[in-house]
PDB file of N, CA and C in Angstrom:
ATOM      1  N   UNK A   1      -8.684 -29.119  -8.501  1.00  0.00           N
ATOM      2  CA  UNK A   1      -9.724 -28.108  -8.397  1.00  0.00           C
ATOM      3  C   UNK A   1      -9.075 -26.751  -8.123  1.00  0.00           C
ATOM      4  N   UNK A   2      -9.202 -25.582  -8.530  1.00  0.00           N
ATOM      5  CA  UNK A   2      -8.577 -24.510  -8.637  1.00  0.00           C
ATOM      6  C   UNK A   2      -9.415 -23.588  -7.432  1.00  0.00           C
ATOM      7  N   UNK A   3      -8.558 -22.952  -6.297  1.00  0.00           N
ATOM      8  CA  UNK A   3      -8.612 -22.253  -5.331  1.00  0.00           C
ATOM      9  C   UNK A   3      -9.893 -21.224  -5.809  1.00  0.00           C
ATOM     10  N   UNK A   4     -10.833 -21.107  -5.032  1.00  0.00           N
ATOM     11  CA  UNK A   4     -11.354 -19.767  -4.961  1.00  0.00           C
ATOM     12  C   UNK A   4     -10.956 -18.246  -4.760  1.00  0.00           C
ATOM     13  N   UNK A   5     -11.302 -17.085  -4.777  1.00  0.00           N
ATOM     14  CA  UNK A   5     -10.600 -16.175  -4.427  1.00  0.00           C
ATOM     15  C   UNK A   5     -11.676 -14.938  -4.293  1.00  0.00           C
ATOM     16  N   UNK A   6     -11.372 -14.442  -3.547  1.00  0.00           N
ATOM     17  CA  UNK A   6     -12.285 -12.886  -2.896  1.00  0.00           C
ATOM     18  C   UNK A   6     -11.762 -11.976  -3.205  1.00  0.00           C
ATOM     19  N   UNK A   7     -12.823 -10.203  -3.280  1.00  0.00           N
ATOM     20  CA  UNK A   7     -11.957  -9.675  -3.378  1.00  0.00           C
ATOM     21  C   UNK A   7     -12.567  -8.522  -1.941  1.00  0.00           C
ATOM     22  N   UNK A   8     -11.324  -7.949  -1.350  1.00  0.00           N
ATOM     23  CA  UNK A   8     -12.108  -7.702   0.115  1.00  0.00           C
ATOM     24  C   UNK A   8     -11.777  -5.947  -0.021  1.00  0.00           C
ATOM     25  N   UNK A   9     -12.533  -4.925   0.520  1.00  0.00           N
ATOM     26  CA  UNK A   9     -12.224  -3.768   0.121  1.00  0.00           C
ATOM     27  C   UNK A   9     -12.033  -3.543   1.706  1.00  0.00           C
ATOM     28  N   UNK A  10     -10.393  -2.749   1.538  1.00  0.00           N
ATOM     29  CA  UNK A  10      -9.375  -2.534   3.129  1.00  0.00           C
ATOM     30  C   UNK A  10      -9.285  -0.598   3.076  1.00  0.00           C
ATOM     31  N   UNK A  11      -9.455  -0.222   4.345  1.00  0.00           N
ATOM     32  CA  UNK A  11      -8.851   0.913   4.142  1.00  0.00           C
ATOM     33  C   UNK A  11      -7.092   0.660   4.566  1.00  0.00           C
ATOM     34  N   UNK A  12      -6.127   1.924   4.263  1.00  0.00           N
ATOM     35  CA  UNK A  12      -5.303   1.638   4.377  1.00  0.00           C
ATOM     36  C   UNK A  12      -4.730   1.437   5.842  1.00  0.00           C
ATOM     37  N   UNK A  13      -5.542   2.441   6.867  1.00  0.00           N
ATOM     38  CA  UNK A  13      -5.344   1.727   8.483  1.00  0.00           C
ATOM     39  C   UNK A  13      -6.040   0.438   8.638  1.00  0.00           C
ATOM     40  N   UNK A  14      -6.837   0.036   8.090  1.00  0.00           N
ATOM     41  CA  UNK A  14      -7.280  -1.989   7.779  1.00  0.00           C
ATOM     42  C   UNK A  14      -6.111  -2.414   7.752  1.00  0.00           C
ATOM     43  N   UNK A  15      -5.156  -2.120   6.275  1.00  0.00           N
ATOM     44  CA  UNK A  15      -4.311  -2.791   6.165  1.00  0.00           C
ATOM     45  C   UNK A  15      -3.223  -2.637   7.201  1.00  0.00           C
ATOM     46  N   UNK A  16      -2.947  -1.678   7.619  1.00  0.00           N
ATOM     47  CA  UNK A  16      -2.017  -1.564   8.465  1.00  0.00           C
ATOM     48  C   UNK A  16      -2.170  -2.592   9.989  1.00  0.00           C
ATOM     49  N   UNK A  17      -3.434  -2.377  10.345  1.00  0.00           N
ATOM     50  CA  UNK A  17      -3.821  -3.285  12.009  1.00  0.00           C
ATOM     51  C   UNK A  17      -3.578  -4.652  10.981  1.00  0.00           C
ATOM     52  N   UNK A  18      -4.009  -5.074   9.838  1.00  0.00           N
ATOM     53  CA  UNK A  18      -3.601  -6.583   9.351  1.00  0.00           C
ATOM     54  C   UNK A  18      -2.066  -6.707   9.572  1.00  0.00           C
ATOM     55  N   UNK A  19      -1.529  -5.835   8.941  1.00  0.00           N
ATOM     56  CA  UNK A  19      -0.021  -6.378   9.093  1.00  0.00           C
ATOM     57  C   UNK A  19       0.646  -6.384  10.454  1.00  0.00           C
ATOM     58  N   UNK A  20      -0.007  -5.422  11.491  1.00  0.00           N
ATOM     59  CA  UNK A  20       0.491  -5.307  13.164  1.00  0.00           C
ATOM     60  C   UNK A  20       0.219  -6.776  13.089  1.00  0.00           C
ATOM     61  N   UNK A  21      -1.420  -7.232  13.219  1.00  0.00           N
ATOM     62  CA  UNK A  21      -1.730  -8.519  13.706  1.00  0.00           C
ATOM     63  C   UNK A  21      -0.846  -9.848  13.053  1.00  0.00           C
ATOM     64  N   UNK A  22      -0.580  -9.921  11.904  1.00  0.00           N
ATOM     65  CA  UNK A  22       0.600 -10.795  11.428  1.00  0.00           C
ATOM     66  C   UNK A  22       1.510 -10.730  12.225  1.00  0.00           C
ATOM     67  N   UNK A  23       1.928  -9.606  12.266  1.00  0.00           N
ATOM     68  CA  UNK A  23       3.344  -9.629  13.072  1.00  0.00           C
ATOM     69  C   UNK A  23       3.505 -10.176  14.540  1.00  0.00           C
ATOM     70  N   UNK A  24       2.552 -10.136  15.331  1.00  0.00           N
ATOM     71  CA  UNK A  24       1.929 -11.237  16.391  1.00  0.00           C
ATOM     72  C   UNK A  24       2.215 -12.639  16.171  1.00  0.00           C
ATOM     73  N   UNK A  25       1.047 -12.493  14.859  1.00  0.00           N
ATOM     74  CA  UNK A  25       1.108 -14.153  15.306  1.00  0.00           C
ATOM     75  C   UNK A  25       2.383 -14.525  14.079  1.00  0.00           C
ATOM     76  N   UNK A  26       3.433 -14.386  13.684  1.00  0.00           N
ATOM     77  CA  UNK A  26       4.146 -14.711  13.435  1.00  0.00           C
ATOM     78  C   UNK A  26       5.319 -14.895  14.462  1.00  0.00           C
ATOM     79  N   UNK A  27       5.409 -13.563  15.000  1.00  0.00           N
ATOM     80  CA  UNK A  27       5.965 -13.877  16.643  1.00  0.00           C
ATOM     81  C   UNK A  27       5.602 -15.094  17.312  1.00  0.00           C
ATOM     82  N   UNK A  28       4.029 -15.112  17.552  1.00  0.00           N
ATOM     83  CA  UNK A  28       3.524 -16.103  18.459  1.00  0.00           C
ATOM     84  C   UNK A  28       3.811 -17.903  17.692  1.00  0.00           C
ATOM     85  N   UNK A  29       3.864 -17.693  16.630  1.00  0.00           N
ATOM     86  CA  UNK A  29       4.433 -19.336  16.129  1.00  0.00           C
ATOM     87  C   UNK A  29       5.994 -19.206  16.255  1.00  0.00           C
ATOM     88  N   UNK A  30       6.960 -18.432  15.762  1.00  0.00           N
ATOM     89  CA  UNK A  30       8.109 -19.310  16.317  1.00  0.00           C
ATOM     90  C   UNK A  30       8.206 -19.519  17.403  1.00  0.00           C
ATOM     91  N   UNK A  31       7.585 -19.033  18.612  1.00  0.00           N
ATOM     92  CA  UNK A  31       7.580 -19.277  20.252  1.00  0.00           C
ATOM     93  C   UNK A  31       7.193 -20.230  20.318  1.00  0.00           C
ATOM     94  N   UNK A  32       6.045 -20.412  19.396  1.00  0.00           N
ATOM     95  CA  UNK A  32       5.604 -22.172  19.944  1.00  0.00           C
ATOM     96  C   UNK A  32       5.880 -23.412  18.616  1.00  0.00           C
ATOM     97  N   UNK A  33       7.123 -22.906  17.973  1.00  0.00           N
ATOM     98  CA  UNK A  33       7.568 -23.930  16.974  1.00  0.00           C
ATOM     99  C   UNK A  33       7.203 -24.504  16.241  1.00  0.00           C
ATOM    100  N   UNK A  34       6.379 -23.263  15.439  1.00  0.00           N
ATOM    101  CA  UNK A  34       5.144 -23.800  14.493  1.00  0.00           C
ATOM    102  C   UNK A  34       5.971 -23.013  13.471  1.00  0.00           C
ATOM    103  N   UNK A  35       7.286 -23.512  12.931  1.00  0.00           N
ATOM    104  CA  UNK A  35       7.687 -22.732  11.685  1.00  0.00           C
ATOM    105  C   UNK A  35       6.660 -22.932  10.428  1.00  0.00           C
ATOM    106  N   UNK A  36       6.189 -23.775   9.892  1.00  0.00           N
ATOM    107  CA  UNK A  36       5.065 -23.703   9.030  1.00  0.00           C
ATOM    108  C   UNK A  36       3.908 -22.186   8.889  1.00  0.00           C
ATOM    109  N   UNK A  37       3.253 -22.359  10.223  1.00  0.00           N
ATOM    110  CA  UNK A  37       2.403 -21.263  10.550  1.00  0.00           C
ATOM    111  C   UNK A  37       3.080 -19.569  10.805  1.00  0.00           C
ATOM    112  N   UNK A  38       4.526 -19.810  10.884  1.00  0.00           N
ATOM    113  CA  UNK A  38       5.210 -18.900  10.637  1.00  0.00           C
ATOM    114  C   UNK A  38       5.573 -18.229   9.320  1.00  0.00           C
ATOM    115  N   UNK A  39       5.700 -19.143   8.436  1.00  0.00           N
ATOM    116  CA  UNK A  39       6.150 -18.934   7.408  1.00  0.00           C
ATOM    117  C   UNK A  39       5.306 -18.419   6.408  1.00  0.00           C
ATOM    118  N   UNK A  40       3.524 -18.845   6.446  1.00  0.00           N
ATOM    119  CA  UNK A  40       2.882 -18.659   6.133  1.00  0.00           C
ATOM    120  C   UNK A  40       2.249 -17.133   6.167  1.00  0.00           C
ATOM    121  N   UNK A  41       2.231 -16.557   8.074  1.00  0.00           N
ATOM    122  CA  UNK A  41       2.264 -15.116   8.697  1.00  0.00           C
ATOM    123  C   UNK A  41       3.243 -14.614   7.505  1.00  0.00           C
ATOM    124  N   UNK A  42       4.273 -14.564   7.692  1.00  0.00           N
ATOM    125  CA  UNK A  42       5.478 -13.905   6.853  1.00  0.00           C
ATOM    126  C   UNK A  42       4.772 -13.611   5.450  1.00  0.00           C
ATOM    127  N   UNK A  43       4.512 -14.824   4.461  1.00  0.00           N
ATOM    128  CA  UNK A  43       3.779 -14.186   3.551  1.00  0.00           C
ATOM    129  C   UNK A  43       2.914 -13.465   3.409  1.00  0.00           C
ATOM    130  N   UNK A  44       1.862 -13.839   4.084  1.00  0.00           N
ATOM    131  CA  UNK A  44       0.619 -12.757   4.356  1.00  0.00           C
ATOM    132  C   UNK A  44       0.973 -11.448   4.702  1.00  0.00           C
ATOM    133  N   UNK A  45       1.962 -11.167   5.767  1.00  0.00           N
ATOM    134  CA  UNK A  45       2.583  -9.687   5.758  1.00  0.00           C
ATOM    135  C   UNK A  45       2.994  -9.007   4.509  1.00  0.00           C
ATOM    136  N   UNK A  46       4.128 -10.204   4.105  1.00  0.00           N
ATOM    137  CA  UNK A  46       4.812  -9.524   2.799  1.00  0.00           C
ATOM    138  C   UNK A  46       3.718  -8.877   2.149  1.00  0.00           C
ATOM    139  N   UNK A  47       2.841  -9.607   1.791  1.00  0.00           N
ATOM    140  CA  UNK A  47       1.897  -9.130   0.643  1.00  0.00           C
ATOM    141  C   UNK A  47       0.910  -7.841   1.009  1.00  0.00           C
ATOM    142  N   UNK A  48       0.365  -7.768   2.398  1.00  0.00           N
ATOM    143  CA  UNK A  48      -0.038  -6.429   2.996  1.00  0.00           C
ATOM    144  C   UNK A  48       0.745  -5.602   2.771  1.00  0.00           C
ATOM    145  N   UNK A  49       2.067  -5.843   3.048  1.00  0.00           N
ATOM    146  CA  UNK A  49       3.364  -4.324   3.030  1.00  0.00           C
ATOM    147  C   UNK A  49       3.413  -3.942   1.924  1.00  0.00           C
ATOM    148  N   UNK A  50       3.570  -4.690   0.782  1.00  0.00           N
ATOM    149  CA  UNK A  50       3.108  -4.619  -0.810  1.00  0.00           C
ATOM    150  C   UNK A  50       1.729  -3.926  -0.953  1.00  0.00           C
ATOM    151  N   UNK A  51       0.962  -4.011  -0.983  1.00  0.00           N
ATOM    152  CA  UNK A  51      -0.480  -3.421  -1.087  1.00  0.00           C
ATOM    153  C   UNK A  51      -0.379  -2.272  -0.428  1.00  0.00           C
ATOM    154  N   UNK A  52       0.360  -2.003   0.746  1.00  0.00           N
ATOM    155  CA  UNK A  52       0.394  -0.579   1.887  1.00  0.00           C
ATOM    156  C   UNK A  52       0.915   0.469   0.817  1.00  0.00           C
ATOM    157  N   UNK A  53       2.338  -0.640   0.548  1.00  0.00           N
ATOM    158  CA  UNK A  53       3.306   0.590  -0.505  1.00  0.00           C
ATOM    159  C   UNK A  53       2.988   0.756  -1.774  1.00  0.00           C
ATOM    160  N   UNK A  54       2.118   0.287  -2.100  1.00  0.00           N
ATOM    161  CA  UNK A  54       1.313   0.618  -3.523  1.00  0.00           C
ATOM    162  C   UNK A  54       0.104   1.860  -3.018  1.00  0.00           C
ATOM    163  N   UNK A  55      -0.480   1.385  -2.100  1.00  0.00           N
ATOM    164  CA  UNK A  55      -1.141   2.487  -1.933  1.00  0.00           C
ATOM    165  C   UNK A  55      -0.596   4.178  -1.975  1.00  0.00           C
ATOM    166  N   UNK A  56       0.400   3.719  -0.793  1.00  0.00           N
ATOM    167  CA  UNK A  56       1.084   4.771  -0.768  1.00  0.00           C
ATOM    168  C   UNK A  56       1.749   5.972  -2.123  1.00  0.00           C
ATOM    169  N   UNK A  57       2.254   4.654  -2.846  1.00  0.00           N
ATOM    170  CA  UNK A  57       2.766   5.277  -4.150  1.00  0.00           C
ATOM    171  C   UNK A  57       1.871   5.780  -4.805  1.00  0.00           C
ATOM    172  N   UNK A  58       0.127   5.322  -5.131  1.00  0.00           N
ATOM    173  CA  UNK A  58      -0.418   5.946  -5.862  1.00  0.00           C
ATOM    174  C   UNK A  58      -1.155   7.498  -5.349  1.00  0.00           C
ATOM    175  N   UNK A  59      -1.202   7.102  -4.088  1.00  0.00           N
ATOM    176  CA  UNK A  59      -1.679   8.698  -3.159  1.00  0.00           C
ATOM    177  C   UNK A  59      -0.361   9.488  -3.455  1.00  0.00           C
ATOM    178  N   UNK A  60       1.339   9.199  -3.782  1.00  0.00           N
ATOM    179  CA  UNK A  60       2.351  10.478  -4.209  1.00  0.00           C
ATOM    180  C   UNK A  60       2.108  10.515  -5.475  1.00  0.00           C
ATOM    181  N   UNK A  61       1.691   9.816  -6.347  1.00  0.00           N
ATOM    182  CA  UNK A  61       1.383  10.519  -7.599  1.00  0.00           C
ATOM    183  C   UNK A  61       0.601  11.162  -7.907  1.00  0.00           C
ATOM    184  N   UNK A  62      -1.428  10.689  -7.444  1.00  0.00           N
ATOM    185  CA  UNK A  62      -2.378  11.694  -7.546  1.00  0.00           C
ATOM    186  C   UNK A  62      -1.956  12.525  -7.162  1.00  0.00           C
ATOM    187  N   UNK A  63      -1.374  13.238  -5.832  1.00  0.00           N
ATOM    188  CA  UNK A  63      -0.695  14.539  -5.372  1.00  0.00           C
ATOM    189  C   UNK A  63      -0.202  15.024  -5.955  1.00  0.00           C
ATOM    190  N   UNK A  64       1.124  14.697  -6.943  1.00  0.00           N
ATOM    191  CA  UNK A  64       1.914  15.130  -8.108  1.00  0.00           C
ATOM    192  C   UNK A  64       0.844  15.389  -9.233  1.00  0.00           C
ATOM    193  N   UNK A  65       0.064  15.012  -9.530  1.00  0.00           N
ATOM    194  CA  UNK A  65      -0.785  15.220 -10.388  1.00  0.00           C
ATOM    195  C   UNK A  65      -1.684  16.531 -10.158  1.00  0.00           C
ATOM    196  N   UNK A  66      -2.743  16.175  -9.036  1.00  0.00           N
ATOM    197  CA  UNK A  66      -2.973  17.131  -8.275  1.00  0.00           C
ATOM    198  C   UNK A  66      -1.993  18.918  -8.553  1.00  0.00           C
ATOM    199  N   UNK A  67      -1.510  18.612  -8.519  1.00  0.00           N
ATOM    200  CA  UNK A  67      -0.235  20.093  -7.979  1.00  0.00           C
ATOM    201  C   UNK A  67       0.153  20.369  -9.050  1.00  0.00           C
ATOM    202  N   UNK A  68       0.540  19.856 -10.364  1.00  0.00           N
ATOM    203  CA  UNK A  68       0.533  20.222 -11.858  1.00  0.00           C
ATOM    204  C   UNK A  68      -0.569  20.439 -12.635  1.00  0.00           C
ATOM    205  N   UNK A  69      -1.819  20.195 -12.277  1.00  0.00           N
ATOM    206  CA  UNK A  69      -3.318  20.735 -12.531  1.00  0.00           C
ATOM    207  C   UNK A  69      -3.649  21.751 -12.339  1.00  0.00           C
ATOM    208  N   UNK A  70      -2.956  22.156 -11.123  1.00  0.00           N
ATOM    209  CA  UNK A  70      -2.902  23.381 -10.233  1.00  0.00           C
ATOM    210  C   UNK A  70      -2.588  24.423 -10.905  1.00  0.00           C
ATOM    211  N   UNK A  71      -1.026  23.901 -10.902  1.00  0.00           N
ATOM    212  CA  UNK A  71      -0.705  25.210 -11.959  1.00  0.00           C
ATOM    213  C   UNK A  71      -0.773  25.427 -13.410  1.00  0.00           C
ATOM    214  N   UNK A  72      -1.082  24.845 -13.838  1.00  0.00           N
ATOM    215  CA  UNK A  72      -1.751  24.450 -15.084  1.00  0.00           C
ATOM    216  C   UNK A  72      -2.744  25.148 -15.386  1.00  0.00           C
ATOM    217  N   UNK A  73      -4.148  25.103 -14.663  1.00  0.00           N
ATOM    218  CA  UNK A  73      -5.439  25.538 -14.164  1.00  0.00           C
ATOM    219  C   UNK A  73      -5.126  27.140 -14.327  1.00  0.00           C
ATOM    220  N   UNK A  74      -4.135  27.246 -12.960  1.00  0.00           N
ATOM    221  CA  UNK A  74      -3.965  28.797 -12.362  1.00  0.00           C
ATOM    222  C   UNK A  74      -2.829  29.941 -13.500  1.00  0.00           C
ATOM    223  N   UNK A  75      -2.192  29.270 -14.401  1.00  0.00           N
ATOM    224  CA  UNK A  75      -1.099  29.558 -15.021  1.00  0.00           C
ATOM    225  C   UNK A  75      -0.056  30.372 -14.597  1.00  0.00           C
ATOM    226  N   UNK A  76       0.744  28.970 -13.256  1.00  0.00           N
ATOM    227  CA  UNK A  76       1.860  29.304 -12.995  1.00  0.00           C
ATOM    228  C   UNK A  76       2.751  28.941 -13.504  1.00  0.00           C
ATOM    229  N   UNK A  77       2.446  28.407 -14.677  1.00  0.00           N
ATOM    230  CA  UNK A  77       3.508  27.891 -15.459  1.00  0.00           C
ATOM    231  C   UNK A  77       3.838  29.263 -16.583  1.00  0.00           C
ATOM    232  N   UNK A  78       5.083  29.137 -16.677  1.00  0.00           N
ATOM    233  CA  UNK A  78       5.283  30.152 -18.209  1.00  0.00           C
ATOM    234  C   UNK A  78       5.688  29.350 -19.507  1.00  0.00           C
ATOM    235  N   UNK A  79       5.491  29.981 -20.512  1.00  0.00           N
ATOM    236  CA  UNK A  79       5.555  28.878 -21.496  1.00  0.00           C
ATOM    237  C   UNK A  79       6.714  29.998 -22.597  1.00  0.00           C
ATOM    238  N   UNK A  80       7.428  29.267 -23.720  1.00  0.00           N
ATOM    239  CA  UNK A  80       8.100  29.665 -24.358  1.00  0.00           C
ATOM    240  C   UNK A  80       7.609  30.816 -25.375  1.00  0.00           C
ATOM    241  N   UNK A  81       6.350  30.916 -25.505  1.00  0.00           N
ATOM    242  CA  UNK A  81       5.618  31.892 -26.641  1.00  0.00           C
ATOM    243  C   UNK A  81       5.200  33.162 -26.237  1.00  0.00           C
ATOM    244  N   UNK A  82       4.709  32.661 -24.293  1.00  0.00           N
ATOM    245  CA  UNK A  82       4.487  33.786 -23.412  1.00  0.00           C
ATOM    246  C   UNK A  82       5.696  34.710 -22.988  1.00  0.00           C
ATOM    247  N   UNK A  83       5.952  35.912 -22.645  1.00  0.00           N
ATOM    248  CA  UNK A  83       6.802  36.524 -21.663  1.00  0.00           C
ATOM    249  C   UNK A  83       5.889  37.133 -20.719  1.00  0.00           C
ATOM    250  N   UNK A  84       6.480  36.037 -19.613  1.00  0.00           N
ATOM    251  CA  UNK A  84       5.992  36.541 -18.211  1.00  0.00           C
ATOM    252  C   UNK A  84       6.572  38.302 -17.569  1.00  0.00           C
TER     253      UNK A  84
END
């Protein structure tokens, strides 16, 4: 039978308190020698830190985008046909 799956909408401080709280209880299982339940934390982080740094990357590109619109828009650009 094939897993179900959700899809859950995080802000990016969501994601961030998710990955603090992993990091707990990944702490808190090797203390109590639950490498399984450890190993499991670990993934679940990995994959938050992944999603964080994707976020991240796409908020430096809209910005880059953003800021070449700009001047684009404003014409701070000079172009080869123009003399500024």
């Amino acid at each position: 039978m094939q897993e179900s799956t959700a899809t859950i909408k995080l802000t990016k401080s969501e994601i961030e308190w998710n990955i603090i709280a992993l990091v707990w209880m990944e702490k808190s299982s090797e203390e109590f020698r639950r490498p399984h339940d450890a190993t499991m934390f670990r993934k679940l982080k990995k994959d938050f830190v992944k999603i964080k740094n994707d976020i991240i990357d796409g908020e430096k590109n809209l910005e880059a985008e953003n800021k070449n619109e700009e001047k684009i828009r404003t014409g701070s650009q000079s172009c080869e046909e123009c003399i500024d």
